[in-house]
Protein backbone atom coordinates (compact mmCIF):
# COMPACT_ATOMS: atom_id res chain seq x y z
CA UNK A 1 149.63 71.28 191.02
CA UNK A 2 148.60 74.59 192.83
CA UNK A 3 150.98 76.40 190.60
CA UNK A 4 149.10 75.27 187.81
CA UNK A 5 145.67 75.69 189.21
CA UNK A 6 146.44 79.55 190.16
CA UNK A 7 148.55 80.18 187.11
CA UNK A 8 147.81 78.19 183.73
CA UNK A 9 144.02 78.03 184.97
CA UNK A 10 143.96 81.01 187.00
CA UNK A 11 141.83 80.05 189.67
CA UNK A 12 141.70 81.82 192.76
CA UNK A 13 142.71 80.09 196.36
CA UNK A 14 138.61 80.37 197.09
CA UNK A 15 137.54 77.89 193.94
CA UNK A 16 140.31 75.73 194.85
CA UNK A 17 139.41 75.23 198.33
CA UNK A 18 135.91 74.49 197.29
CA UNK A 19 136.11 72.55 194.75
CA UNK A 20 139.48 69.99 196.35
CA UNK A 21 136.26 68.37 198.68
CA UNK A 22 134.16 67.30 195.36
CA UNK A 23 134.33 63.75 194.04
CA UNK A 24 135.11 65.03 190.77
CA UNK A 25 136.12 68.70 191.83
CA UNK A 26 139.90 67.87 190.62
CA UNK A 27 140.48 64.73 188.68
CA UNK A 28 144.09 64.49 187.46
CA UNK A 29 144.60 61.41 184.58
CA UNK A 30 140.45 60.82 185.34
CA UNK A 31 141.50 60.08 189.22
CA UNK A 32 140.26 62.16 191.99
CA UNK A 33 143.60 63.96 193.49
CA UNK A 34 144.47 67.21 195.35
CA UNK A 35 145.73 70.35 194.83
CA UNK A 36 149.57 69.33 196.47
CA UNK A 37 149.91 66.34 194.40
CA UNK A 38 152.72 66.79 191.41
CA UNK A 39 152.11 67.03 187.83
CA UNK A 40 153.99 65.57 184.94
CA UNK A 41 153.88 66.83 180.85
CA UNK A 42 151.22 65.16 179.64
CA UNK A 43 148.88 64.52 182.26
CA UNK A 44 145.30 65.56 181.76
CA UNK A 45 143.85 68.12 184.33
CA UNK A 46 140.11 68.51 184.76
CA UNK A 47 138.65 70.48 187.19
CA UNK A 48 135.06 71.39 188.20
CA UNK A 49 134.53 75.04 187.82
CA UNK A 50 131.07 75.28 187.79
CA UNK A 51 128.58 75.99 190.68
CA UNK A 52 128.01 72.91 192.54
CA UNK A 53 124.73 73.84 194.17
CA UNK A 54 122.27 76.81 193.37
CA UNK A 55 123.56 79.05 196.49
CA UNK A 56 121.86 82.71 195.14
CA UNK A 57 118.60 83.80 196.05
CA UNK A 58 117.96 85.23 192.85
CA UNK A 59 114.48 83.54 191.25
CA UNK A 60 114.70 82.17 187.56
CA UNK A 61 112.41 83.51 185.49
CA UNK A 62 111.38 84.29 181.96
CA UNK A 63 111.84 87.14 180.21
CA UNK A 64 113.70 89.03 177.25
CA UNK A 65 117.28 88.03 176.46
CA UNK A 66 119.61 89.03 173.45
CA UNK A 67 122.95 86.86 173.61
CA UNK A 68 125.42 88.30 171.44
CA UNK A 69 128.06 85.16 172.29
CA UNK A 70 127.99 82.48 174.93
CA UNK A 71 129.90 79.50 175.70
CA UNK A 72 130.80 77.48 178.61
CA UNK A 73 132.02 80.31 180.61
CA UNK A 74 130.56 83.40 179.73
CA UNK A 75 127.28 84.48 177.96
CA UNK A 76 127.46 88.40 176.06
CA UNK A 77 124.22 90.51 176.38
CA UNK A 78 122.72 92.88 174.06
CA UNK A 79 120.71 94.78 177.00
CA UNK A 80 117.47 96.34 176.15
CA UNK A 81 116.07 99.76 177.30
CA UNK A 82 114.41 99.77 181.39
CA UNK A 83 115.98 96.59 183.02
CA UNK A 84 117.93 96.44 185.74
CA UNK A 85 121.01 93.65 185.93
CA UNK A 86 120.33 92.65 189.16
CA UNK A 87 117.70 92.44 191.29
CA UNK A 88 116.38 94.63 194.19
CA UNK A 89 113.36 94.96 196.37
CA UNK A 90 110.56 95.39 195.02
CA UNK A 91 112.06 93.95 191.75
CA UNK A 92 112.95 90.76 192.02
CA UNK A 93 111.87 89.13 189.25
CA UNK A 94 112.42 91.01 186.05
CA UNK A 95 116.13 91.68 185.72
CA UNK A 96 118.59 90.27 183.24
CA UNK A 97 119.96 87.68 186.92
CA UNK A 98 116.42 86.31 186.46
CA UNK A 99 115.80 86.08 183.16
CA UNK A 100 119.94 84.34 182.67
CA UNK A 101 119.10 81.86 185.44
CA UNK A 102 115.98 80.75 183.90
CA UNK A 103 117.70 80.73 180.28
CA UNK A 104 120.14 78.26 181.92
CA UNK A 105 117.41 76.46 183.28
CA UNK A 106 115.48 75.33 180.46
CA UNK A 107 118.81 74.96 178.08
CA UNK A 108 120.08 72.13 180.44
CA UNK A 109 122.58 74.53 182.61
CA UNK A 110 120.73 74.29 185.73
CA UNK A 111 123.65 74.35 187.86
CA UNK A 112 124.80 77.82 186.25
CA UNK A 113 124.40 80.74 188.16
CA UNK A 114 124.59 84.36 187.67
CA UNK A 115 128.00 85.88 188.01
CA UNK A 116 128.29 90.00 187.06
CA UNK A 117 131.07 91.04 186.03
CA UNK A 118 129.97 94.58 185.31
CA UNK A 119 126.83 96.44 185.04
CA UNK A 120 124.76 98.97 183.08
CA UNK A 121 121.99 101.15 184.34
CA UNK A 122 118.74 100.74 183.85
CA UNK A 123 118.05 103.21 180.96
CA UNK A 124 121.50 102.34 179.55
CA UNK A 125 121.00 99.93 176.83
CA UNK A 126 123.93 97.40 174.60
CA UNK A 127 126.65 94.93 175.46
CA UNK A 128 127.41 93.26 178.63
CA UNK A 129 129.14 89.78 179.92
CA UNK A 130 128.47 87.79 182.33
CA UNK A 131 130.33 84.92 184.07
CA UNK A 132 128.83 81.04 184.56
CA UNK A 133 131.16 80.53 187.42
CA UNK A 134 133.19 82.14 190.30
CA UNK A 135 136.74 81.08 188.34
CA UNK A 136 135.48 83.46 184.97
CA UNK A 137 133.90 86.03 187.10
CA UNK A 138 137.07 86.43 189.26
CA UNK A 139 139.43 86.68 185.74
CA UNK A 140 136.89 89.02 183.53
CA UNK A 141 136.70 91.24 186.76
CA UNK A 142 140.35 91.33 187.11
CA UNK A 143 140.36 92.70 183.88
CA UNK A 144 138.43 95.65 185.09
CA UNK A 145 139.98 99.30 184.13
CA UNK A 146 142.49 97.83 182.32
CA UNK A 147 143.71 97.51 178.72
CA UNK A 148 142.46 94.03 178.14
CA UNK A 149 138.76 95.11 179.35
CA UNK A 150 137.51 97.88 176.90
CA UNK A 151 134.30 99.62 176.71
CA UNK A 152 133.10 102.35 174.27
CA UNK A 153 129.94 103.83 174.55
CA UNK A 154 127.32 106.28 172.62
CA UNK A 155 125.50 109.30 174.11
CA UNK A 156 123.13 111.61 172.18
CA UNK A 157 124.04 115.08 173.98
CA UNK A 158 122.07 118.56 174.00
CA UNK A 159 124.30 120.87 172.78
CA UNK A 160 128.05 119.85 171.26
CA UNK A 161 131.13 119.73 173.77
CA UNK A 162 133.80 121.97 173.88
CA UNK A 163 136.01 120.89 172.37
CA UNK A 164 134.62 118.66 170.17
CA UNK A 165 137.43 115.65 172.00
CA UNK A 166 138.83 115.44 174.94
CA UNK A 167 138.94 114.16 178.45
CA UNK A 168 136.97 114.73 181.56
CA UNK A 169 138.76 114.00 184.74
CA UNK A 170 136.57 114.99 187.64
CA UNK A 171 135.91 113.37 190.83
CA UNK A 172 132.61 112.00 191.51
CA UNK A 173 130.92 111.32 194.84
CA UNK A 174 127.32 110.74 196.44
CA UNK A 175 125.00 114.37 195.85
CA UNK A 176 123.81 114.54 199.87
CA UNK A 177 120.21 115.74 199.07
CA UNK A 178 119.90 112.49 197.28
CA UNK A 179 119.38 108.87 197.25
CA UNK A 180 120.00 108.08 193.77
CA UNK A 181 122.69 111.12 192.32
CA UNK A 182 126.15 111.61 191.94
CA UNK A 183 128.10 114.91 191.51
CA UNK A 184 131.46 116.51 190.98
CA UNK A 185 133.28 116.68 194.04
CA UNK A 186 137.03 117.47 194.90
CA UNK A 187 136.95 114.79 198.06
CA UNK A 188 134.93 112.13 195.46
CA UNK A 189 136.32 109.34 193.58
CA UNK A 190 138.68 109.83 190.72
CA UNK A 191 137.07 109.46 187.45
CA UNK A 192 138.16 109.96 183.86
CA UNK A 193 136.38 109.95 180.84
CA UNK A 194 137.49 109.97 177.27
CA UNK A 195 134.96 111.73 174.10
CA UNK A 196 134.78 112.21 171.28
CA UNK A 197 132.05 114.10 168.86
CA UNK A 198 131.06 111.85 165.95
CA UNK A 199 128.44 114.46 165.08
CA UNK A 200 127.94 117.78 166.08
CA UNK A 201 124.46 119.62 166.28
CA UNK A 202 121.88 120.50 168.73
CA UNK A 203 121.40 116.98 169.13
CA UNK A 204 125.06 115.42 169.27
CA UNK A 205 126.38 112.03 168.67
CA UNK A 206 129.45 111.39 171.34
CA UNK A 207 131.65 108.47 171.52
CA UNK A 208 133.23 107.79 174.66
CA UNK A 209 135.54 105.94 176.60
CA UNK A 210 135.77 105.54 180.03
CA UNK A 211 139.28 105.02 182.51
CA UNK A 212 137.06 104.33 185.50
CA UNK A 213 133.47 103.14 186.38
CA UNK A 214 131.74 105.16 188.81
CA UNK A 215 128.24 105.44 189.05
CA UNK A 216 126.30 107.80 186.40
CA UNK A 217 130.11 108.75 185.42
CA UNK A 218 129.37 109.05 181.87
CA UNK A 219 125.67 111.28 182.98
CA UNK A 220 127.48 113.63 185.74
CA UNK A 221 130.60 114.14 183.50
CA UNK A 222 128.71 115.18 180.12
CA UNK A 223 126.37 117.48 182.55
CA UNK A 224 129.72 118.83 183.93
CA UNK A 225 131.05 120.35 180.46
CA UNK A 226 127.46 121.50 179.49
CA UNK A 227 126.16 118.42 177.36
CA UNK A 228 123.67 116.38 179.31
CA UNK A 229 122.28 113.47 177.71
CA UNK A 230 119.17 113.89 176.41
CA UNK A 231 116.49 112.41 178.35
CA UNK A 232 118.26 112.50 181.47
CA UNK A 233 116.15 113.46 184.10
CA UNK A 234 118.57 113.29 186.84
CA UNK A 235 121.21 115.54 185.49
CA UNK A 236 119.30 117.09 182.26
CA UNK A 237 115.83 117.23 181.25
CA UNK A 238 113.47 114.39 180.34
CA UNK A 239 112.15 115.11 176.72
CA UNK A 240 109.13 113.30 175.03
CA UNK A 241 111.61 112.14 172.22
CA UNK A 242 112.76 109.73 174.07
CA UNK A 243 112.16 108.23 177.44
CA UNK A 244 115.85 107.70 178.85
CA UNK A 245 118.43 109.26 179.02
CA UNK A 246 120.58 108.64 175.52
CA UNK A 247 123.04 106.10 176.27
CA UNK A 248 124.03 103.09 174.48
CA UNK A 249 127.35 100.47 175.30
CA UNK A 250 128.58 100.31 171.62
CA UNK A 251 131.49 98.23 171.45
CA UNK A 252 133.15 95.36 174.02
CA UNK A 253 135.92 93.97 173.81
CA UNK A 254 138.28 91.31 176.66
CA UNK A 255 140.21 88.57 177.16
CA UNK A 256 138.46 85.35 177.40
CA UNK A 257 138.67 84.16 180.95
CA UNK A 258 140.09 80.42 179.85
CA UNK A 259 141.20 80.50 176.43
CA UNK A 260 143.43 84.04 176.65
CA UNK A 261 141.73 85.01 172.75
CA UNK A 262 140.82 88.52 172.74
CA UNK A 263 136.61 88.75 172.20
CA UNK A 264 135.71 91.85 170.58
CA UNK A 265 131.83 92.93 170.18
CA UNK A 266 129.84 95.31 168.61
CA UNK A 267 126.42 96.72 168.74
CA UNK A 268 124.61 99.74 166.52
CA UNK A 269 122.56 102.18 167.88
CA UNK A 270 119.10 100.80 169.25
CA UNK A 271 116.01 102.01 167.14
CA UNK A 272 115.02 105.38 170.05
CA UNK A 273 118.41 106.69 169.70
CA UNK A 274 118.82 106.39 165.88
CA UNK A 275 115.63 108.04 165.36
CA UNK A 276 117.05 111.04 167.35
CA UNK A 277 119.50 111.71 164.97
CA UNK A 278 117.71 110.61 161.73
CA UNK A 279 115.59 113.30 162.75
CA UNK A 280 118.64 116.13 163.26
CA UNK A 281 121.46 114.54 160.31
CA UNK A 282 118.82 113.26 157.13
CA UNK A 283 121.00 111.01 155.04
């Protein structure tokens, strides 16, 4: 049966540990059994993937959610504009963690808690999945920088790159003289993104795609060729047009954790970033 747990199921030796000691953790024909008990064709496997107590110290509590797609595993996020996915000090009560756990709460998942897979920054707005338990966290995040787990994002640039596609690959580490940036540096991480211009102007519309996820990689690495987002006070200029910098996750697309069928998501332009370019490309 272990086989089966770690391969058909894809479970990882951590769930299976835990959830062996449950009364109903693994019930095989509606009996309790054990991970080194045989199987037969035909059986009927159930196991108890989701949290069995509320272990995180993250608070629910209300707030603004946009679910694109959710099931029993995973729940897909249309992130707005200025909140952070998780929660840090002083903030601990008005991130998307908060406002999922409380969502679960009062739709009769209490015992669902939040499991990142991958995260957006705080001015960064569009799609983003999340796990309801370790087993679906463990396979999405396997997924990671690979071809099953694809992301394609939008940036509003000042100025148009050159050329107008192509690929950045730059290594990115911590900027010393700060707390918060990044830069290009030889002894940093690799990273590699992939752009394209979907509209070229003073105000640019860039599609990109990105190999690796470091920090601000999508910020430092449009900054590097000359194009900072607009808005981008870290590696730009702010700019009263808009108050972050230009960044939207456009489409998603992955393997679902349990079933195997490929999920693919999309989502347009929020209303601050379409505005810029209404204003620069009339229709």
């Amino acid at each position: 049966m272990d086989t089966v747990l770690r391969r058909a199921l894809g479970l990882t030796g951590s769930v299976i540990r835990r959830v062996k000691w449950l009364d109903d953790g693994i019930l095989l024909d509606g009996q309790k059994t054990f991970p080194n008990v045989l199987v037969a064709a035909g059986q009927v496997l159930d196991v108890a993937v989701d949290d069995p107590e509320r272990r995180a110290n993250i608070l629910p509590a209300p707030g603004p959610l946009d679910i694109v797609f959710e099931d029993d595993h995973l729940v897909v996020l249309n992130k707005q504009a200025g909140v952070l996915v998780h929660p840090v000090v002083p903030e601990q009560t008005d991130t998307l963690g908060n406002f999922l756990l409380w969502h679960y709460q009062t739709t009769g998942q209490a015992g669902t808690l939040f499991h990142p897979v991958h995260r957006l920054d705080r001015g960064t707005t569009g799609l983003l999945v999340a796990a309801k338990h370790p087993s679906a966290q463990t396979a999405l995040k396997n997924q990671l920088h690979t071809d099953a787990f694809r992301r394609a994002y939008l940036a509003v640039t000042v100025g148009t790159p050159t050329p107008l596609e192509g690929t950045v690959d730059a290594p990115i580490a911590h900027a010393p003289d700060s707390p918060i940036a990044h830069r290009i540096d030889p002894d940093g991480l690799r990273a590699v993104t992939h752009y394209r211009t979907l509209r070229a102007g003073p105000l640019s519309l860039v599609s990109l795609r990105l190999d690796t996820g470091r920090t601000h990689q999508i910020r430092v690495h449009m900054a590097h060729i000359g194009c900072p987002l607009l808005g981008d006070f870290l590696y730009g200029t702010e700019d009263e047009r808009i108050s972050r910098p230009a960044l939207h996750s456009h489409q998603l697309t992955f393997s679902h954790p349990v079933t195997g069928e490929v999920l693919s998501f999309t989502q347009e332009l929020p209303p601050d970033m379409a505005k810029l370019l209404n204003e620069k490309f009339p229709p």
